[in-house]
C-alpha atoms as a PDB file:
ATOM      1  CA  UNK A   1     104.664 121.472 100.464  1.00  0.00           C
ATOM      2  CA  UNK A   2     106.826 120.580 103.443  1.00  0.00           C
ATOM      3  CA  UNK A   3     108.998 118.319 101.666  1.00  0.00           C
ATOM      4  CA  UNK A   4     110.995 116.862 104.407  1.00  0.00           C
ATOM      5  CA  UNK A   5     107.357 115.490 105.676  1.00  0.00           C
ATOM      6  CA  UNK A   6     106.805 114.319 102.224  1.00  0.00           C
ATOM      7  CA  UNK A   7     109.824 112.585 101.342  1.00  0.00           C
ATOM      8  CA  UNK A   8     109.412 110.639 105.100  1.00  0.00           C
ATOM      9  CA  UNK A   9     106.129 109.666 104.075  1.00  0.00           C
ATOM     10  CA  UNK A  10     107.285 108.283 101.252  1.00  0.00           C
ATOM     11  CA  UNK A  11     110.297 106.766 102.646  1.00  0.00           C
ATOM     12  CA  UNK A  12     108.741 103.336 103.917  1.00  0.00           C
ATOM     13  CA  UNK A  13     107.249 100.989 101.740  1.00  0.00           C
ATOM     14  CA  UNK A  14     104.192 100.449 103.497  1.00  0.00           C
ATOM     15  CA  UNK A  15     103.059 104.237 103.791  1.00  0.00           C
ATOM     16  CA  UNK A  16     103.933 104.356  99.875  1.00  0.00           C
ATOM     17  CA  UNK A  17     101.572 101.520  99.358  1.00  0.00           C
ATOM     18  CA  UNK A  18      98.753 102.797 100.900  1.00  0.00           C
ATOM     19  CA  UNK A  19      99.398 106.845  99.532  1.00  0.00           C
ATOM     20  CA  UNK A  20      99.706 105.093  95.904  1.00  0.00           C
ATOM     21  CA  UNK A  21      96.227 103.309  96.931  1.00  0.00           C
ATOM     22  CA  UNK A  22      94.835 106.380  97.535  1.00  0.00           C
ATOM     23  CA  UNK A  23      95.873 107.659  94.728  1.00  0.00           C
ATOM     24  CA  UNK A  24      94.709 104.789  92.694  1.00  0.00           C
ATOM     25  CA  UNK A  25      90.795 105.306  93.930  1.00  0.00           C
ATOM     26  CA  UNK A  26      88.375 107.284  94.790  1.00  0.00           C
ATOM     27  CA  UNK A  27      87.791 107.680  98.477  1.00  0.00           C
ATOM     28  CA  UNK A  28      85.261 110.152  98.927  1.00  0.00           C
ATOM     29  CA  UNK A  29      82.813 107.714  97.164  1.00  0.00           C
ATOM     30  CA  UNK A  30      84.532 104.678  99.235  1.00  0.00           C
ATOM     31  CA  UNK A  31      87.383 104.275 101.890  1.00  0.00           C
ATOM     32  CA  UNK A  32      90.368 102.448 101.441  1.00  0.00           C
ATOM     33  CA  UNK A  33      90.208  99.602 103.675  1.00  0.00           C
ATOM     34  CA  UNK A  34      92.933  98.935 106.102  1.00  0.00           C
ATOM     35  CA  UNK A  35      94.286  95.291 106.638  1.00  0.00           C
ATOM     36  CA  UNK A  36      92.381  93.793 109.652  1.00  0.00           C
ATOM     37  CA  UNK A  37      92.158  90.893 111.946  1.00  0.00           C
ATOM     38  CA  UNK A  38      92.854  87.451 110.047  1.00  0.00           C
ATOM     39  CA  UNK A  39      91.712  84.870 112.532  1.00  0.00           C
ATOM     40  CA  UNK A  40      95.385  84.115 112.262  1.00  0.00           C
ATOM     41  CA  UNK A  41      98.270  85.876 111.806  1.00  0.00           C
ATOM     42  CA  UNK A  42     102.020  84.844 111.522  1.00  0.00           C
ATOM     43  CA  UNK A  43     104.023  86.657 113.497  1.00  0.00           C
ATOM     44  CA  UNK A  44     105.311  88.797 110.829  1.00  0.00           C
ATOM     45  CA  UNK A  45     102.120  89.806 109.619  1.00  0.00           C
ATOM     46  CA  UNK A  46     101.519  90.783 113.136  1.00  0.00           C
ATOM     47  CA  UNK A  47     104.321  92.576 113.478  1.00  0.00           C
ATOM     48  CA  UNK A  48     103.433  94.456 109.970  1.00  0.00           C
ATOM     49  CA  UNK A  49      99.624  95.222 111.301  1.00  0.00           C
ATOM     50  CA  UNK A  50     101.143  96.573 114.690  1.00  0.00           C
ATOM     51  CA  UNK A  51     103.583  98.764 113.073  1.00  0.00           C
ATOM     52  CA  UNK A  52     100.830  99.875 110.436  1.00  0.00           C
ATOM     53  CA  UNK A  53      98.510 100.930 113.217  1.00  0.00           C
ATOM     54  CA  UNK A  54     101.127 102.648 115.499  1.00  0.00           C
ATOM     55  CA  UNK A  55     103.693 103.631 113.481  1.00  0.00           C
ATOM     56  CA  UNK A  56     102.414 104.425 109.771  1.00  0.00           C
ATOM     57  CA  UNK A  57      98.852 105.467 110.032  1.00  0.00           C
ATOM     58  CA  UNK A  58      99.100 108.052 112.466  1.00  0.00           C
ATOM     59  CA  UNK A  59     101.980 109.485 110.604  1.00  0.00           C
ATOM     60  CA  UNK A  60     100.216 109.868 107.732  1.00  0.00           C
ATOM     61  CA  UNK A  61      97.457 111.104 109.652  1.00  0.00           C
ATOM     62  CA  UNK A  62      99.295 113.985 111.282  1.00  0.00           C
ATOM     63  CA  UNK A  63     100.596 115.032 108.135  1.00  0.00           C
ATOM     64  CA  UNK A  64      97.396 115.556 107.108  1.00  0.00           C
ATOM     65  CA  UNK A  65      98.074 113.037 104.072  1.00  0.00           C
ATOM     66  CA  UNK A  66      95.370 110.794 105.185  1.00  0.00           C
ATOM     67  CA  UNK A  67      92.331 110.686 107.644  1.00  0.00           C
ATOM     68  CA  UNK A  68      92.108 107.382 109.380  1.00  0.00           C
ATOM     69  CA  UNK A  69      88.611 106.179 111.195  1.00  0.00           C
ATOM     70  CA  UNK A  70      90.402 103.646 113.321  1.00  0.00           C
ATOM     71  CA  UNK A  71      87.001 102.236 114.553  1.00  0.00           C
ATOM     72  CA  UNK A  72      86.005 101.458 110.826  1.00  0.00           C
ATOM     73  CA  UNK A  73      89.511 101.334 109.782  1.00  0.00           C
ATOM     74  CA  UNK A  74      88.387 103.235 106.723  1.00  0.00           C
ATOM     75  CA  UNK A  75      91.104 106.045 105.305  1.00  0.00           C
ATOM     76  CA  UNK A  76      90.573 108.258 102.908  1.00  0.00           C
ATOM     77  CA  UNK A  77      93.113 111.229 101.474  1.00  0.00           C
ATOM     78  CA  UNK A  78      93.485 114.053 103.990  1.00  0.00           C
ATOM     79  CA  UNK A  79      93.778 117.745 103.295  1.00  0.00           C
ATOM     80  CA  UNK A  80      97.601 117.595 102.643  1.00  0.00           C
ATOM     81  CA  UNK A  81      96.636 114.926 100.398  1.00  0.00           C
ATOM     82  CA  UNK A  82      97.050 117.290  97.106  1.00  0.00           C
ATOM     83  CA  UNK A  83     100.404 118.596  98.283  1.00  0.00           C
ATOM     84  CA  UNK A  84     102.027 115.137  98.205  1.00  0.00           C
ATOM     85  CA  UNK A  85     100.226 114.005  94.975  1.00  0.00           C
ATOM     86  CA  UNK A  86     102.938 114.858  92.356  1.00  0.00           C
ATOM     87  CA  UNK A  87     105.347 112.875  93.834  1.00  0.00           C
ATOM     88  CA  UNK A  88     102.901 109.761  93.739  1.00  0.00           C
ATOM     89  CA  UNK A  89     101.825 110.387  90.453  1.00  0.00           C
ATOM     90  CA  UNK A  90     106.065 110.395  89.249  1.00  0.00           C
ATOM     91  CA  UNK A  91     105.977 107.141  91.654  1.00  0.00           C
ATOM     92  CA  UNK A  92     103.552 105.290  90.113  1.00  0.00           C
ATOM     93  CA  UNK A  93     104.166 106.699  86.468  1.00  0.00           C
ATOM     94  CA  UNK A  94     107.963 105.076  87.131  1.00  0.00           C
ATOM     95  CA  UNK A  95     106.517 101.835  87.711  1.00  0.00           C
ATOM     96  CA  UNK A  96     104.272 101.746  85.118  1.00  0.00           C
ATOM     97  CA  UNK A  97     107.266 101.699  82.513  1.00  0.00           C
END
């Protein structure tokens, strides 16, 4: 595991969110949906969707944590997906307590 990769993905709230999603469901039976277009968005959900989609997706993506179809805006765990697991699973065990 490249931890330094790791530990940045985990590092903002909103990629931990969606990795702890991931790791929540199933996605090869059904993607985890993105957040898209409410007819209207305050400008700090906008600002949230725009860094999601240019910032925190493709981050993930090239990681190889996730695989993002951003003309479905369905994401489902990558190949690295497995390497990144444990720490999710300490994550979400943590705030289960």
């Amino acid at each position: 595991m490249n931890t330094d990769s790791a530990f940045e993905a985990l590092a903002h709230e909103q990629r931990r969110t969606l990795l702890l999603a991931l790791l929540q469901s199933n996605p090869q039976d059904a993607g985890f949906e993105s957040p898209t277009g409410h007819s209207v968005l305050t400008d700090a959900e906008q600002r949230v969707q725009t860094e999601l989609y240019h910032v925190h997706l493709p981050t993930l993506e090239d990681d190889g944590y996730i695989e993002w179809n951003e003309k479905t805006d369905q994401i489902i765990k990558g190949p690295q997906f497995d390497e990144i697991r444990p720490l999710l699973e300490c994550i979400a065990s943590d705030g289960a307590e």
